[in-house]
Protein backbone atom coordinates (compact mmCIF):
# COMPACT_ATOMS: atom_id res chain seq x y z
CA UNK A 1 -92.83 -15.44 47.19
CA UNK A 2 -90.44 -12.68 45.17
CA UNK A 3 -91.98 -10.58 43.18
CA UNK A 4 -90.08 -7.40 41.07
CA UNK A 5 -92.62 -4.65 43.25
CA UNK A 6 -91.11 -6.67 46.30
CA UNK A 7 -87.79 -6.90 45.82
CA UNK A 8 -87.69 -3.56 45.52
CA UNK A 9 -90.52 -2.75 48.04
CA UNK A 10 -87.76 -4.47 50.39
CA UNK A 11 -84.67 -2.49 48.80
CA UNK A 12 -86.56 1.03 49.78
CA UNK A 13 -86.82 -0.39 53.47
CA UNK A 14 -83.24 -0.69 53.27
CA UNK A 15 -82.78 2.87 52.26
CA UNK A 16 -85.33 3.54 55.12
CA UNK A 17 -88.06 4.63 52.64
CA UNK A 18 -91.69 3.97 52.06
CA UNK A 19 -92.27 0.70 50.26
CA UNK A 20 -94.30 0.89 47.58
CA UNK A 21 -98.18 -0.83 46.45
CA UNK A 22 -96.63 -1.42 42.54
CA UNK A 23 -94.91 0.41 39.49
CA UNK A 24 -97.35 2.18 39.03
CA UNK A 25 -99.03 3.15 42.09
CA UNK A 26 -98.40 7.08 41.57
CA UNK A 27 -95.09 7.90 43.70
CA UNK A 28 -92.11 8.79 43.08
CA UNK A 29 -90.30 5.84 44.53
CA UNK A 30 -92.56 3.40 42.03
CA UNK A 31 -91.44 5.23 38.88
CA UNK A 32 -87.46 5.25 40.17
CA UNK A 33 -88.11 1.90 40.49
CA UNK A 34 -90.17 0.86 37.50
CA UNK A 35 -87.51 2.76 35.11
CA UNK A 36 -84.54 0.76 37.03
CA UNK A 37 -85.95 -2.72 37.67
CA UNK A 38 -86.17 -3.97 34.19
CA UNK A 39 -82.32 -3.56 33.52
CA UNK A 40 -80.58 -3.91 36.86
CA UNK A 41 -82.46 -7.53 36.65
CA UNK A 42 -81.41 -8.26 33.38
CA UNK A 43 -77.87 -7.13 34.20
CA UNK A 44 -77.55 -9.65 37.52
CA UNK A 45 -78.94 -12.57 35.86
CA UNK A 46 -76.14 -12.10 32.65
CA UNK A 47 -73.71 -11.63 35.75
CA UNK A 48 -73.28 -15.43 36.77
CA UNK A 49 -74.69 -18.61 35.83
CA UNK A 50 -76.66 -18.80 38.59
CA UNK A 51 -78.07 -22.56 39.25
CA UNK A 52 -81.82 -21.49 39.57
CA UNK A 53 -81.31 -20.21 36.12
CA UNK A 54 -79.73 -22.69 34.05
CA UNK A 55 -81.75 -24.39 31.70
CA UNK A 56 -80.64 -27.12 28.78
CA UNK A 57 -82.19 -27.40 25.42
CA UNK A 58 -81.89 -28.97 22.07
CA UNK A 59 -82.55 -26.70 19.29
CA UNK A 60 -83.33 -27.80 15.38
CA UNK A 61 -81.84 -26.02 12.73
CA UNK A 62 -83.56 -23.05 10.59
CA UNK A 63 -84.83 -24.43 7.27
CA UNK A 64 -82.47 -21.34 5.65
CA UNK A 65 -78.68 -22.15 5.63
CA UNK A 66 -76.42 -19.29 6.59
CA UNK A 67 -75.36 -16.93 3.40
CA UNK A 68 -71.67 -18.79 3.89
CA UNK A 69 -69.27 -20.25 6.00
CA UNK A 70 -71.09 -22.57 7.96
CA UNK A 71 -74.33 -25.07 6.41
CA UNK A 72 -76.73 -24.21 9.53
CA UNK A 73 -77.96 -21.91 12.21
CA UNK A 74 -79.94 -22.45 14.99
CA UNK A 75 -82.02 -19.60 16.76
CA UNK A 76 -81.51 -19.74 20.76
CA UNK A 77 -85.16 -19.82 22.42
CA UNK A 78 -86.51 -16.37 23.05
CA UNK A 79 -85.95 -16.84 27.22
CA UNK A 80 -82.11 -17.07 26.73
CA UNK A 81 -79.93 -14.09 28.09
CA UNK A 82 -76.99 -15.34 28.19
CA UNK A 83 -74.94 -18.65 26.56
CA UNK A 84 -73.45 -20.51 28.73
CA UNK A 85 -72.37 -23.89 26.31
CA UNK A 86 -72.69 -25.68 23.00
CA UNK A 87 -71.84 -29.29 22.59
CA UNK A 88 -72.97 -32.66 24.08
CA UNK A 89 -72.87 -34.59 26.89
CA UNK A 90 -69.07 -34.78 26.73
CA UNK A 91 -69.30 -31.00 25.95
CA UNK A 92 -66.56 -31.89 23.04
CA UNK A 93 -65.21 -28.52 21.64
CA UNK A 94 -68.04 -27.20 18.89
CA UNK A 95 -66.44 -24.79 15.84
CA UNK A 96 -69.65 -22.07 16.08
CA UNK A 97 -70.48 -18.37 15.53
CA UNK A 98 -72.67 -16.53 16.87
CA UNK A 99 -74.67 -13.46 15.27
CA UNK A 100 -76.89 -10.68 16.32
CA UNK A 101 -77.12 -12.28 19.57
CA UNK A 102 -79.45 -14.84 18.68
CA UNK A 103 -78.18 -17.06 16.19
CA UNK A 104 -75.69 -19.71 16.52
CA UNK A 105 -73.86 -20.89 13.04
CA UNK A 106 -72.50 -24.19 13.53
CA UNK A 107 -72.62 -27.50 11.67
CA UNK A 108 -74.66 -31.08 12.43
CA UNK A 109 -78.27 -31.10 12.69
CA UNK A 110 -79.36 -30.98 16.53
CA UNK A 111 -77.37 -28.44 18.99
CA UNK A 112 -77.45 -28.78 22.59
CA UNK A 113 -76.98 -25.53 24.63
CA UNK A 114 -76.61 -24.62 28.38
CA UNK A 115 -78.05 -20.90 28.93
CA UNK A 116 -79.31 -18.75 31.45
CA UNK A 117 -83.09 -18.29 31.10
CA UNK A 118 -85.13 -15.67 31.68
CA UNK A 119 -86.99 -17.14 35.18
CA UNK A 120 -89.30 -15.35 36.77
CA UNK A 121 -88.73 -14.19 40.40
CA UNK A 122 -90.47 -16.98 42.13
CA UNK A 123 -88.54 -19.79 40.71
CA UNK A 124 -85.00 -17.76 42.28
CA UNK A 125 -83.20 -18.89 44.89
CA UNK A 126 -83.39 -17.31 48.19
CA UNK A 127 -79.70 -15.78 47.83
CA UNK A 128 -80.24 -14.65 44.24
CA UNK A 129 -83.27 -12.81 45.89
CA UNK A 130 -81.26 -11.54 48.87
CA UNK A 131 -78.72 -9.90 46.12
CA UNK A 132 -81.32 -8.41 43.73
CA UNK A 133 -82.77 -6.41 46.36
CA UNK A 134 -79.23 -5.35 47.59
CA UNK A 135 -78.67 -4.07 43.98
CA UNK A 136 -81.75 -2.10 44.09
CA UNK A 137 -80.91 -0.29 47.05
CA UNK A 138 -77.73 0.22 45.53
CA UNK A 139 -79.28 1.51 42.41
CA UNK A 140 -82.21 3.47 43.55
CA UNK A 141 -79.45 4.73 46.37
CA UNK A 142 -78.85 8.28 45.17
CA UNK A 143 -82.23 9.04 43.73
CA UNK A 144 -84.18 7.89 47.22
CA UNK A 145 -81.77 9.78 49.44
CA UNK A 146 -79.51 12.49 47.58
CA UNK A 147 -76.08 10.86 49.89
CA UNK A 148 -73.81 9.66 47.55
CA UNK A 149 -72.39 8.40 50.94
CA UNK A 150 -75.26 6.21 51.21
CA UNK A 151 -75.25 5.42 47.83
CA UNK A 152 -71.29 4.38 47.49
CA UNK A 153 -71.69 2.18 50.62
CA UNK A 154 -74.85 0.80 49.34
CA UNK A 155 -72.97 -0.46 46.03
CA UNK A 156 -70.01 -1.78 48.39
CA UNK A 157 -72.67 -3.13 50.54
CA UNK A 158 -73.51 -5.04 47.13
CA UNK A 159 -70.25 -5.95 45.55
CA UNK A 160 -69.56 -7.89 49.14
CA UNK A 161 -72.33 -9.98 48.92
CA UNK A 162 -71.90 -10.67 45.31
CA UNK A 163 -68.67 -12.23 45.96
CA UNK A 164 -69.86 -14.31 48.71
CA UNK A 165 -72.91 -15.36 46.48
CA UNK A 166 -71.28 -16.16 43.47
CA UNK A 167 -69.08 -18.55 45.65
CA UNK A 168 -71.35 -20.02 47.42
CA UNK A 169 -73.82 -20.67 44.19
CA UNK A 170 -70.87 -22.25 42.32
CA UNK A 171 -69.89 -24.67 45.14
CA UNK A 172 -73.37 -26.49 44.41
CA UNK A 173 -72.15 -28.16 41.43
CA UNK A 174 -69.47 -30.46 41.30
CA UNK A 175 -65.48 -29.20 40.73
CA UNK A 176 -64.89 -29.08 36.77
CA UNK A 177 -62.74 -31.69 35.51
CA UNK A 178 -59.69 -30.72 33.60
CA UNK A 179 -59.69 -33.43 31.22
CA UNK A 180 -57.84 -33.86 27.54
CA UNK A 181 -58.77 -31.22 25.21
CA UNK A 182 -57.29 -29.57 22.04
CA UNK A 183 -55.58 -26.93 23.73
CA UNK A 184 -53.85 -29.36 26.34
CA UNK A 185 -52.42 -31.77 23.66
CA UNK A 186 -51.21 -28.87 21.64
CA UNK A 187 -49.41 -27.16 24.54
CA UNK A 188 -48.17 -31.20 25.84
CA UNK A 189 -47.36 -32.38 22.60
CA UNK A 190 -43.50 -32.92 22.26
CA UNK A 191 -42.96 -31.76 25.30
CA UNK A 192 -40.60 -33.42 27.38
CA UNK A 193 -40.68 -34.71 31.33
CA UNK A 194 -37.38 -34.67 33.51
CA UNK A 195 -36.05 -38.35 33.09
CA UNK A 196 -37.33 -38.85 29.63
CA UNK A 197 -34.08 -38.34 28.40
CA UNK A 198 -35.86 -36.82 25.49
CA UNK A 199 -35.90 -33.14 24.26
């Protein structure tokens, strides 16, 4: 089962160093990566919507109306780190706003979002797993070993796999549909086919 101490435990053995007991088990390869854990994680889970992370939810709206411009605002749970969509079931465009990263001005009085959550390590899939610990030897690259050889083929060592996951994660779900929207009738609209006789 994944665990932060190791995923990076297994990064170090990458960069053929000592793993390590915890963050704070007194070396210097537990404080490197204590201090660079908390935002290389947060960083790869804001990077893609990656499937193990997705959550839904339906959020009520504050008893305080926004100052203007919109008659409510809903507060996105505290685990969300990243938005992915607003709207219902048919995901119907949704005029919204949001401020200081947590608040989401908008009108109606239920909102539906898709966001990534903040899921612990054990609930990741094996590839997201596989990636974070690439990214940690990428990270902790230059500090375990002093190479920035090592450490520039460690983060192409990274970015390659990162392509490869993203793909693979985002052929799980079904192809989007391109289906009528706003933006296609505006851009259609008057617009005339060869044989219409019409233009």
């Amino acid at each position: 089962m994944a665990s932060p101490v190791s995923i990076c435990s297994q990064a170090l053995i990458l960069l053929g160093a000592q793993t390590i007991s915890s963050f704070t088990d007194g070396t210097d390869r537990a404080l490197i990566a204590a201090n660079l854990y908390p935002d290389e994680r947060k960083a790869m889970m804001r990077s893609h919507p990656w499937n193990c992370c997705v959550q839904r939810a339906q959020l009520a709206p504050e008893a305080a109306a926004p100052a203007f411009g919109y008659p409510a605002q809903f507060v996105l749970p505290a685990e969300c780190l990243r938005l992915l969509d607003i709207g219902g079931e048919c995901w119907a465009p949704v005029d919204y706003q949001l401020e200081a990263g947590r608040r989401v001005l908008t009108d109606g009085t239920i909102l539906n979002v898709r966001y990534i959550a903040d899921t612990p390590e054990a609930q990741w899939d094996d590839l997201l797993v596989g990636l974070m610990k690439l990214r940690m030897k990428a990270a902790m690259a230059y500090a375990i070993t002093k190479s920035s050889t090592v450490a520039d083929a460690a983060m192409a060592e990274f970015q390659a796999a990162f392509r490869i996951a993203k793909a693979i994660d985002g052929q799980e779900n079904p192809p989007e549909q391109i289906t009528d929207s706003p933006l296609l009738s505006a851009r259609l609209r008057g617009q005339v086919f060869a044989g219409d006789g019409v233009y």
